[in-house]
Each structure stands twice: as C-alpha cells, then as structure tokens.
N, C-alpha and C. Protein backbone atom coordinates (compact mmCIF):
# COMPACT_ATOMS: atom_id res chain seq x y z
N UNK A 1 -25.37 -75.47 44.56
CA UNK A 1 -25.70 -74.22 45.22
C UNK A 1 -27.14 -73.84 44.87
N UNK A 2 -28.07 -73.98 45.80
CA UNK A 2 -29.65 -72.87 46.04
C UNK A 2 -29.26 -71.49 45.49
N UNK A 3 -30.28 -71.56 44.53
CA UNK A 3 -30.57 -69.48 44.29
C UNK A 3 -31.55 -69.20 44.94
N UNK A 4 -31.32 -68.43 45.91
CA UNK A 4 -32.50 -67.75 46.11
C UNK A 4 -33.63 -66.57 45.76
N UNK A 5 -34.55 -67.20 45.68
CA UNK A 5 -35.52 -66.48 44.69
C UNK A 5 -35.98 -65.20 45.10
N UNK A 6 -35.39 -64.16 44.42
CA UNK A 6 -36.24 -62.71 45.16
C UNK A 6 -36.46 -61.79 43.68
N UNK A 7 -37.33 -60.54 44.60
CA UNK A 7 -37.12 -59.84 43.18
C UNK A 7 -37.51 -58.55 44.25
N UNK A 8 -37.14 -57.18 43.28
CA UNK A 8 -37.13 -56.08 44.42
C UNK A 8 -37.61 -55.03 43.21
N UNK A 9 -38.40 -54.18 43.55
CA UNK A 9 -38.62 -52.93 42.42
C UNK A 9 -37.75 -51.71 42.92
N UNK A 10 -37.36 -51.09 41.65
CA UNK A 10 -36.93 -49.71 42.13
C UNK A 10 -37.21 -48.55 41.02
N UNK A 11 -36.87 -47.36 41.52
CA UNK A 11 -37.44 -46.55 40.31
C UNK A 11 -36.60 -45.40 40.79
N UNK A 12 -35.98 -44.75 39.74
CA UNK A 12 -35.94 -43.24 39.85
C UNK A 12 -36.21 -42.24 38.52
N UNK A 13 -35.76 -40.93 39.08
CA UNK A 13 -35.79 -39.87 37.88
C UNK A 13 -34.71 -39.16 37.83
N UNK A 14 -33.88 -38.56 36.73
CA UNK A 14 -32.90 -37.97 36.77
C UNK A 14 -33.46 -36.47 35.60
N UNK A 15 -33.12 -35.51 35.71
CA UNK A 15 -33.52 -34.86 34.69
C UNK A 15 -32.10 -33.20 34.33
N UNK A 16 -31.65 -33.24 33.61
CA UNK A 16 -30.79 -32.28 33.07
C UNK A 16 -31.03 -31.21 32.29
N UNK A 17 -31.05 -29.77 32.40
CA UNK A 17 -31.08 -28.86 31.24
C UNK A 17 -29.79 -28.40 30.47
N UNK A 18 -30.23 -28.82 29.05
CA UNK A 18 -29.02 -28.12 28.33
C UNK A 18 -29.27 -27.20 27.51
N UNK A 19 -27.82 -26.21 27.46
CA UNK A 19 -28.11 -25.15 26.70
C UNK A 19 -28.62 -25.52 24.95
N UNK A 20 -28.20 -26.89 24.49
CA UNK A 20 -28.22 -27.24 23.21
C UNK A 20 -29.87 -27.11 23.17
N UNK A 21 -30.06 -27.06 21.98
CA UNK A 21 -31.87 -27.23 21.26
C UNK A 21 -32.01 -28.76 21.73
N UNK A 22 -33.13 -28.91 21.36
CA UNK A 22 -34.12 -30.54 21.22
C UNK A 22 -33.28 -30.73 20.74
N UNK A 23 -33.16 -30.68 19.24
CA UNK A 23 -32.72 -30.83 18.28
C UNK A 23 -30.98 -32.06 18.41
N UNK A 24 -30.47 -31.25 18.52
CA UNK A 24 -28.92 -31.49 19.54
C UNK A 24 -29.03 -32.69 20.26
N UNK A 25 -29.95 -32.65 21.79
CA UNK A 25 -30.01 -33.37 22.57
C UNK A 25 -30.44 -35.19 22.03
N UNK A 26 -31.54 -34.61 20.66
CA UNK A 26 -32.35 -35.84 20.90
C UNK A 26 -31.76 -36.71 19.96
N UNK A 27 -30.66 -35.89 18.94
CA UNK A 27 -29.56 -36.48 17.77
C UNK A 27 -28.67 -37.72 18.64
N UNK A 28 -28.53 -37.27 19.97
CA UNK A 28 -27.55 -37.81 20.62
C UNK A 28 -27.85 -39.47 20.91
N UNK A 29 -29.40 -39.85 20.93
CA UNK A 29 -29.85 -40.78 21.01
C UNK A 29 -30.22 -41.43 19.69
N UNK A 30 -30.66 -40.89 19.01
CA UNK A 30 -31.21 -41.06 17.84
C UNK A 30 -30.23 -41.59 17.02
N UNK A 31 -29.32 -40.87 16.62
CA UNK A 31 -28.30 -41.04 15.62
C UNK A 31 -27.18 -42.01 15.79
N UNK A 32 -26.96 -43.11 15.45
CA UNK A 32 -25.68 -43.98 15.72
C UNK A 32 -24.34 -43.72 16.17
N UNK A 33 -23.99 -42.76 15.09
CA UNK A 33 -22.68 -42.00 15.39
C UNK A 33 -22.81 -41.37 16.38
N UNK A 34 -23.92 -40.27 16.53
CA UNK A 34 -23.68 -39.93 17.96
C UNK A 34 -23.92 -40.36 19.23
N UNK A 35 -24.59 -41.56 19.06
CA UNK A 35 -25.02 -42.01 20.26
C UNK A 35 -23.53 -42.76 20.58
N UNK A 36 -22.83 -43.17 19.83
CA UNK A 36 -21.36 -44.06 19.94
C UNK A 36 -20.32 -43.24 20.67
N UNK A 37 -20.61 -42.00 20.35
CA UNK A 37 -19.98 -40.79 20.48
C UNK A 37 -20.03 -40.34 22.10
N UNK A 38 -20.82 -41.40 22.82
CA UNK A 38 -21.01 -40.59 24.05
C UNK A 38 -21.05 -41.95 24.95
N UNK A 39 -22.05 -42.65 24.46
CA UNK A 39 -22.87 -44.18 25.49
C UNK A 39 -21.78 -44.98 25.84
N UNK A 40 -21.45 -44.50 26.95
CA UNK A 40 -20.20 -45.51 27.87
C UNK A 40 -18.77 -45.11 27.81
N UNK A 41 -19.04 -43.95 27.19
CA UNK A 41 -17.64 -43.01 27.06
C UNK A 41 -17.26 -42.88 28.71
N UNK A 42 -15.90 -43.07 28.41
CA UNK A 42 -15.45 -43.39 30.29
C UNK A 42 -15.18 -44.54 30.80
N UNK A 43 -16.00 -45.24 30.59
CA UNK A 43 -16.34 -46.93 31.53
C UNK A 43 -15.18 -47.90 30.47
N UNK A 44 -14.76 -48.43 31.94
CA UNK A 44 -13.96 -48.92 31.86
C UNK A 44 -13.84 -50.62 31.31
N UNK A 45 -14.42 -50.36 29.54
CA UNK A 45 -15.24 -51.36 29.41
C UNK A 45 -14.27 -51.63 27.57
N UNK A 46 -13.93 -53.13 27.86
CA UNK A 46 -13.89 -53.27 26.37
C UNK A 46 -15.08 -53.70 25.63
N UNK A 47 -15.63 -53.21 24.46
CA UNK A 47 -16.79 -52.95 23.18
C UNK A 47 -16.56 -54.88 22.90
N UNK A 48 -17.89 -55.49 23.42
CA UNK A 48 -18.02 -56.44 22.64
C UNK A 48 -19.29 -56.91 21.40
N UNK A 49 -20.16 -56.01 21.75
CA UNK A 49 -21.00 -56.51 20.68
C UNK A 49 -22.01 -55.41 20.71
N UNK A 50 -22.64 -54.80 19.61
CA UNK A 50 -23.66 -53.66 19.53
C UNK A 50 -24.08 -53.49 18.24
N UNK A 51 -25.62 -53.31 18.49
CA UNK A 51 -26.29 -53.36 17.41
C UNK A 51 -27.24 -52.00 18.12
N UNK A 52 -27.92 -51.17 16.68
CA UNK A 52 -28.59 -50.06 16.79
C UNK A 52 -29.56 -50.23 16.19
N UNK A 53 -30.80 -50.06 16.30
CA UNK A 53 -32.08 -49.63 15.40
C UNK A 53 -33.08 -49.05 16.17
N UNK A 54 -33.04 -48.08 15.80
CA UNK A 54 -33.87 -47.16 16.40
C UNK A 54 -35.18 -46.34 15.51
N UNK A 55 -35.77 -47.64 16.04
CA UNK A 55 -37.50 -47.42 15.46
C UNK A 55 -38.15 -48.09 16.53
N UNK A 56 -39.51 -47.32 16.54
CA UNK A 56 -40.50 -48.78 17.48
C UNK A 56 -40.30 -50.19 16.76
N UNK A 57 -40.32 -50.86 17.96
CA UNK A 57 -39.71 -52.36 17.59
C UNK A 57 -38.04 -52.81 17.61
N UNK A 58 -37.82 -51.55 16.99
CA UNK A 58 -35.72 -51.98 16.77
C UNK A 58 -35.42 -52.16 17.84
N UNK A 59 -34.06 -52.76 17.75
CA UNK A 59 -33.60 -53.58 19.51
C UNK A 59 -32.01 -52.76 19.78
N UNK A 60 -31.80 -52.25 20.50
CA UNK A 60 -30.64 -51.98 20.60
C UNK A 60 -29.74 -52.78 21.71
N UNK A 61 -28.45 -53.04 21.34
CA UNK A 61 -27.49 -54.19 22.57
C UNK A 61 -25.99 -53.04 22.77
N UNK A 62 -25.74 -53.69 23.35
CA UNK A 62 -24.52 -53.30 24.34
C UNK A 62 -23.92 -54.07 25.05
N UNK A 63 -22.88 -54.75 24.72
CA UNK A 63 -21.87 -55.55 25.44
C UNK A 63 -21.04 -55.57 25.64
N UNK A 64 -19.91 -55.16 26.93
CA UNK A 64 -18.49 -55.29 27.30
C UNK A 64 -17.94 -55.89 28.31
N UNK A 65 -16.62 -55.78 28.27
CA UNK A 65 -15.98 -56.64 29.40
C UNK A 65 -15.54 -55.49 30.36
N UNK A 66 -16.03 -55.26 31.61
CA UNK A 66 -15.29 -54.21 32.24
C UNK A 66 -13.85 -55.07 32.62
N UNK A 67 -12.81 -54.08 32.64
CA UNK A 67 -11.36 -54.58 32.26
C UNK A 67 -11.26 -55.00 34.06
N UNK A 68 -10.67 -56.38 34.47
CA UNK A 68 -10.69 -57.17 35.21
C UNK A 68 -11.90 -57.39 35.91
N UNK A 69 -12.99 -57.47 34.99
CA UNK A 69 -14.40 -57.44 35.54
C UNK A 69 -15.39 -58.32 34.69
N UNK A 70 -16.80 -58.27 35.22
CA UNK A 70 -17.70 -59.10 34.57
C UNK A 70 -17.58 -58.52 33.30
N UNK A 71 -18.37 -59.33 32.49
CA UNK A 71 -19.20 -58.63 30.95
C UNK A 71 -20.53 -58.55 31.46
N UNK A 72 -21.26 -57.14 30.83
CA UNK A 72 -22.58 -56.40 31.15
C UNK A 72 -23.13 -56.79 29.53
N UNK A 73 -24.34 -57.26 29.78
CA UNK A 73 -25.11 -56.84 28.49
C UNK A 73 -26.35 -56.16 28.59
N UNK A 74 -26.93 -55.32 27.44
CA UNK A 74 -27.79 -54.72 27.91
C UNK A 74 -28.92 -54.61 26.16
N UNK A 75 -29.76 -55.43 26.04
CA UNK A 75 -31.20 -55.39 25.36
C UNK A 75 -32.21 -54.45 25.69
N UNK A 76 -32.26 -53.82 24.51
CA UNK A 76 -33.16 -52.60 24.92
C UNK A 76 -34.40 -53.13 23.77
N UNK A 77 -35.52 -52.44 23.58
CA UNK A 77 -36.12 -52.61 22.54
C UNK A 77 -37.27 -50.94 22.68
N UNK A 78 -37.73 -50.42 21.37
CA UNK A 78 -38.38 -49.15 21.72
C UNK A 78 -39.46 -49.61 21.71
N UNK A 79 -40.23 -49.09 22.22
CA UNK A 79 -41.89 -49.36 22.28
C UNK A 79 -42.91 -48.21 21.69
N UNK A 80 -41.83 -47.03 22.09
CA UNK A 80 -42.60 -45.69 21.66
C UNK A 80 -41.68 -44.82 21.37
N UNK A 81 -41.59 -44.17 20.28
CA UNK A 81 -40.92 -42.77 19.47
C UNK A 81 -41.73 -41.59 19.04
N UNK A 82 -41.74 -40.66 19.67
CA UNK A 82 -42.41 -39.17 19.22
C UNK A 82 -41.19 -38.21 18.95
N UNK A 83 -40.59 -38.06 17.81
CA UNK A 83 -39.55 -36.90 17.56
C UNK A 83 -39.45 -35.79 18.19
N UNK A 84 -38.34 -35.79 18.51
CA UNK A 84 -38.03 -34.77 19.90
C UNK A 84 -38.77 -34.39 20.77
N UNK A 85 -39.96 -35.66 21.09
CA UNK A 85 -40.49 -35.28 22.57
C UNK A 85 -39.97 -36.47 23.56
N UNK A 86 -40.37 -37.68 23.16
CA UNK A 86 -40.19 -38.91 23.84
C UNK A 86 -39.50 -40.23 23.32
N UNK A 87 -38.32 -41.15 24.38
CA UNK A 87 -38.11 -41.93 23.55
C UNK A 87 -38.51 -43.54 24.99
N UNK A 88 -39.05 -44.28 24.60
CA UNK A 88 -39.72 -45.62 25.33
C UNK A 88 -38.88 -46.72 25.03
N UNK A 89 -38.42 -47.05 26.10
CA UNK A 89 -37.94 -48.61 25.80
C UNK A 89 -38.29 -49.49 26.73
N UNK A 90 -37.79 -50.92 27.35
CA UNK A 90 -37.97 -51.57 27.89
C UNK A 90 -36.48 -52.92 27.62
N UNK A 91 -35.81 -52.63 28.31
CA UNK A 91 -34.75 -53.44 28.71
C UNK A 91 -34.48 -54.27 29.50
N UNK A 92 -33.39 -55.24 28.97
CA UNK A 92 -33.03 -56.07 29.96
C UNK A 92 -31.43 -55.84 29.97
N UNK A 93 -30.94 -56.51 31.37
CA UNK A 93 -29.49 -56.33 31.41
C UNK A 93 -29.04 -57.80 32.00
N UNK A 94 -28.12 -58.20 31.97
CA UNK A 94 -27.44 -59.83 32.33
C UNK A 94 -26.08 -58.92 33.01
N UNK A 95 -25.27 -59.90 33.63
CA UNK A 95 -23.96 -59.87 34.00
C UNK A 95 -23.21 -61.39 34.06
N UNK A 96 -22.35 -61.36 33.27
CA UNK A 96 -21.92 -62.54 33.35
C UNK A 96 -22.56 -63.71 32.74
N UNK A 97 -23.61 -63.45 32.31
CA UNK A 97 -24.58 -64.29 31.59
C UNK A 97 -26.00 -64.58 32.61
N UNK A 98 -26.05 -63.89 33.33
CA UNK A 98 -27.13 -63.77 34.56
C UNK A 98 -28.20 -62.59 34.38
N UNK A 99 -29.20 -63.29 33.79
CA UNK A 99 -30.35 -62.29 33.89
C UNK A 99 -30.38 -61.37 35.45
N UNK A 100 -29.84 -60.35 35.65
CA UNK A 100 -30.16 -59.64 36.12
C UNK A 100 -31.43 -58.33 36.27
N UNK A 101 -32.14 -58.24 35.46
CA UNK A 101 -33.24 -56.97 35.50
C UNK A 101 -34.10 -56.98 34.29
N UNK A 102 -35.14 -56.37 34.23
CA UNK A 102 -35.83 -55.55 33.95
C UNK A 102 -36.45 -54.68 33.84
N UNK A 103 -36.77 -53.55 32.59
CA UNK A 103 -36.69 -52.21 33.17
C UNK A 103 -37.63 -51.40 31.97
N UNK A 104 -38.79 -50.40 32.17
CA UNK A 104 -38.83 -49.17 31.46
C UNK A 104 -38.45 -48.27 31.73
N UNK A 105 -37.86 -47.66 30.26
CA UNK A 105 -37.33 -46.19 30.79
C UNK A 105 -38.25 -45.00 29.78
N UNK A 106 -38.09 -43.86 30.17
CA UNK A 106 -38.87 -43.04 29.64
C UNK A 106 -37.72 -42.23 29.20
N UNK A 107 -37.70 -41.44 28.33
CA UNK A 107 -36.63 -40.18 27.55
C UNK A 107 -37.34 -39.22 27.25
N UNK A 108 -37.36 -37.93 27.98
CA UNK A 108 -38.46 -36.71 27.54
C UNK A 108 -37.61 -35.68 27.36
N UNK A 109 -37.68 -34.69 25.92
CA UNK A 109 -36.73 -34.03 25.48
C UNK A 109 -37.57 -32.69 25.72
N UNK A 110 -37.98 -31.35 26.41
CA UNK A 110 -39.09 -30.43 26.13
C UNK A 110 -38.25 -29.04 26.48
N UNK A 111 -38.61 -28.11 25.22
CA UNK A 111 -37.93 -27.32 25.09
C UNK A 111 -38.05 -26.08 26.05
N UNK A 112 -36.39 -25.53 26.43
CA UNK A 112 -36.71 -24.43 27.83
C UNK A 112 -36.07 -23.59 27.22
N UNK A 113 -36.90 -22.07 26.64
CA UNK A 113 -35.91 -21.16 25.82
C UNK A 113 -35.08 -22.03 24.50
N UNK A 114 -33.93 -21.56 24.25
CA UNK A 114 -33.59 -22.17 23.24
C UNK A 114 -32.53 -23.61 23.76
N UNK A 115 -33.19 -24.01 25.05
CA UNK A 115 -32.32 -25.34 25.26
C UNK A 115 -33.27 -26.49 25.24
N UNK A 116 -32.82 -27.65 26.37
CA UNK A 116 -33.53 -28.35 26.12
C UNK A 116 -33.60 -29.17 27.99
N UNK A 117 -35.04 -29.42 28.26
CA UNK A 117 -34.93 -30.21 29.50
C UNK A 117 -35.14 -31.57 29.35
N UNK A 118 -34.15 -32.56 29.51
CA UNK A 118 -34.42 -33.96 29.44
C UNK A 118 -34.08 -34.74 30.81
N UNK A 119 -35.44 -35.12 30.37
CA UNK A 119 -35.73 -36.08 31.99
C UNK A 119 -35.78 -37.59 31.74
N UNK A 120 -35.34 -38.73 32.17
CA UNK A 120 -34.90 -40.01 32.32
C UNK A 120 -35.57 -40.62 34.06
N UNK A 121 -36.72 -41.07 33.25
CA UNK A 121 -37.59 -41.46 34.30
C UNK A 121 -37.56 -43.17 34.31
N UNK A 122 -37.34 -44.40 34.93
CA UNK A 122 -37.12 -45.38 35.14
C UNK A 122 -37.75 -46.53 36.05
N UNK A 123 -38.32 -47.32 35.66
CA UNK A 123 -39.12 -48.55 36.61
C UNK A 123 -38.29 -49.67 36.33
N UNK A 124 -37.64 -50.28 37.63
CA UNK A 124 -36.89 -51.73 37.31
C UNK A 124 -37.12 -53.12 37.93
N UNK A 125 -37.18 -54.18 37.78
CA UNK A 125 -37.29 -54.97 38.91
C UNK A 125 -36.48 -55.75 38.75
N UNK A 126 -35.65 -56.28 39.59
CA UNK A 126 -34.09 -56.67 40.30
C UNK A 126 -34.40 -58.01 40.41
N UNK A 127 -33.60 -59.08 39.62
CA UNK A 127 -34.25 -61.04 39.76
C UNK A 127 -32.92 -60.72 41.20
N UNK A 128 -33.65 -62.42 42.04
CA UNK A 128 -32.50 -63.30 42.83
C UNK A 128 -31.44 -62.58 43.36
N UNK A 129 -30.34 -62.85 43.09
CA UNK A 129 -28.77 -62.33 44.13
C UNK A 129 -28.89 -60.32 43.75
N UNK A 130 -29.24 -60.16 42.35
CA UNK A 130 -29.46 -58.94 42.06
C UNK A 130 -30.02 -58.12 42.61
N UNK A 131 -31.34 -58.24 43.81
CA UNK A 131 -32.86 -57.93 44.23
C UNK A 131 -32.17 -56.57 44.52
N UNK A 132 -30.95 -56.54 45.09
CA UNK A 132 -31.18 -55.02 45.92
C UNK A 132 -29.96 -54.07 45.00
N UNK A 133 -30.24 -54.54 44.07
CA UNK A 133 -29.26 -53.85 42.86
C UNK A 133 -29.57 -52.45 41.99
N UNK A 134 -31.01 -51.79 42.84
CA UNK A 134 -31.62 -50.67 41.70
C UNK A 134 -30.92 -49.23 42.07
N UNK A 135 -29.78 -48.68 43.54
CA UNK A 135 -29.11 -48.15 43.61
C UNK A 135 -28.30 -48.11 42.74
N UNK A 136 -27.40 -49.10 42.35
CA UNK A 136 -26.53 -49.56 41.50
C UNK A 136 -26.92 -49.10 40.03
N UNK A 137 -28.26 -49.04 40.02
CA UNK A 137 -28.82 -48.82 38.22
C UNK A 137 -28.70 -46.91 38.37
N UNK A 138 -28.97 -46.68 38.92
CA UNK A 138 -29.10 -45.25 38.94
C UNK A 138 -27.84 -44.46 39.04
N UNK A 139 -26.95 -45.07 39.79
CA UNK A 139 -25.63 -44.97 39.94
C UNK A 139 -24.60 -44.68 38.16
N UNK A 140 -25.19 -46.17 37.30
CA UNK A 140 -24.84 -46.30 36.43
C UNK A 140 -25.17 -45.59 35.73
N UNK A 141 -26.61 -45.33 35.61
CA UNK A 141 -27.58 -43.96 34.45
C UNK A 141 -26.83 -42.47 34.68
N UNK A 142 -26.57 -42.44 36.01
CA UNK A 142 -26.17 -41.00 36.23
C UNK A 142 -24.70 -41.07 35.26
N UNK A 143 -23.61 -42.13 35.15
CA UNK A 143 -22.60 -42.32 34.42
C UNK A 143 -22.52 -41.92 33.41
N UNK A 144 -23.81 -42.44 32.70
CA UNK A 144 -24.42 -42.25 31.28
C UNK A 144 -24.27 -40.89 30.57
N UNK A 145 -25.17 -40.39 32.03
CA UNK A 145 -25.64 -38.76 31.78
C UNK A 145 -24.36 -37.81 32.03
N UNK A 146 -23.33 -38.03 32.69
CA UNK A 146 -22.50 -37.47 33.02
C UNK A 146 -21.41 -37.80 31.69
N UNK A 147 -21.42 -38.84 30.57
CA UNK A 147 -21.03 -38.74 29.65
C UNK A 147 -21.82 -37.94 28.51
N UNK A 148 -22.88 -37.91 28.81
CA UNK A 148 -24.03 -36.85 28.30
C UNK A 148 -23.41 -35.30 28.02
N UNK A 149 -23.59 -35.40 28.96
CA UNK A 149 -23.01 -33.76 29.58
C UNK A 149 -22.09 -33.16 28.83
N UNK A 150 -20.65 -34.30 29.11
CA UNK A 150 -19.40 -33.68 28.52
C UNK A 150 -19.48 -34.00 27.01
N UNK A 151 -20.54 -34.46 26.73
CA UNK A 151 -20.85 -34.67 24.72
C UNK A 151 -20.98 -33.41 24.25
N UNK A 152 -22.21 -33.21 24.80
CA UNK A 152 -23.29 -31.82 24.68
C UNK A 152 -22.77 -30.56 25.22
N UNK A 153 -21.48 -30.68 26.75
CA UNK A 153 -21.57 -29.49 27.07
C UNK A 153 -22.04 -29.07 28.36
N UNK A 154 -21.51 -28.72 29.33
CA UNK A 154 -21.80 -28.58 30.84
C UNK A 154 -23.83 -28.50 30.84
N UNK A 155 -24.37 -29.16 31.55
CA UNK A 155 -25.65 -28.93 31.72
C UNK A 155 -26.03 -27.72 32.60
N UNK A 156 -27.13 -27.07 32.53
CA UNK A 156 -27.47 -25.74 33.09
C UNK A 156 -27.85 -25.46 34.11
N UNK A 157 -28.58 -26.46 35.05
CA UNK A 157 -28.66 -26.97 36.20
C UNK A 157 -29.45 -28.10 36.22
C-alpha cells in the first residue's frame, strides 16, 4: 500500500475565564497531582504510560488505549515557563504508532479581578492520511478544557 504524502496546517484559540485566581488555574498544569486530577478525565481511555516534568526542557507523555479503539500518544516538551503567566510547549501525537502531528501550543494565565483568563492558542501541522485532522485537534482540546472546567468549577464565560 502507497502513503500518500500530504501535510495540512491548522490553528486555533480557545480561551476560558475562571472565577479561581492564577494561582488555582496554573497549579492545575503545573502540579502532577493536579494535572492527573483533570487531563483526560472522561475519555474513554485506559492509562498506559505517563511521565511529568515540568521545567523548560522536561518532556511530558500520555498514553492510552481508547476502549475498543486506537492507542493515542502524546510527547510534549516545554520550551518556555513564566509562573503564572505562560506555559510553551511543542508536541507530538502518534495513533496507533503513526506519527500523526505536530504542534505549538501557547498557555496564558492573566489575571481578571480575582479570577483568571486562560487562553490556549495552537499551531499544528497534520502528516499523510492525518492532513485534514486539525478539526479533530480542537475538538479534542475543547475535551480537555471541558475537563478543566468541571476541576476548577463552571467557567465565567
């Protein structure tokens, strides 16, 4: 079987206010326990492999089997950390063992009154059978955030 060779860019932004502080919001990423506490809460995924370090340079993974489904993996690595303003990575994701993507994402935590506005800004580019797969990424982020939410607490608008 021919692969055919493509690749497709996509990009979006998602951004949420919560009543919680910086503080709150940016623990949620930051902190192991809490980030465990939330990242893929829902998905219908058995936990195969995860590692955390969260420093510029540290790599963070994520691997499961969605239950009668592929396994997703997902390599992150930070590039840039500013305490409770910004968090930088640059990821990759496979399915099935298929490089599927690459991606920066941006994490901006900036304080509104005593909450917090965080915005999740994203550049991806989609290999081969994947190309038109960056709906699909945003689809998934919003998942994320919507486990976000019910961590932290209904978002404000």
């Amino acid at each position: 079987m021919t692969i055919e060779r493509r690749l497709a860019h996509s990009g979006f932004t998602l951004t949420r206010d919560y009543d919680a502080p910086p503080q709150r919001v940016w623990d949620a990423f930051a902190d192991e326990e809490n980030k465990l506490a939330w990242w893929g809460a829902g998905d219908a995924v058995e936990p195969r492999q995860w590692a955390f370090d969260f420093r510029v340079g540290g790599r963070d993974v994520a691997e499961g089997k969605f239950h009668d489904g592929p396994v997703s993996r997902y390599e992150a690595t930070y590039t840039d950390i500013v305490e409770h303003v910004r968090i930088v990575t640059t990821y990759d994701m496979w399915l099935d063992g298929i490089h599927m993507s690459t991606s920066v994402a941006t994490l901006e935590f900036e304080r509104i009154g005593t909450g917090t506005r965080f915005t999740h800004v994203e550049h991806g580019v989609f290999f081969d059978q994947f190309w038109a797969d960056g709906p699909n990424r945003e689809r998934g982020t919003l998942g994320l955030l919507e486990a976000l939410d019910t961590y932290l607490g209904q978002p404000r608008g």
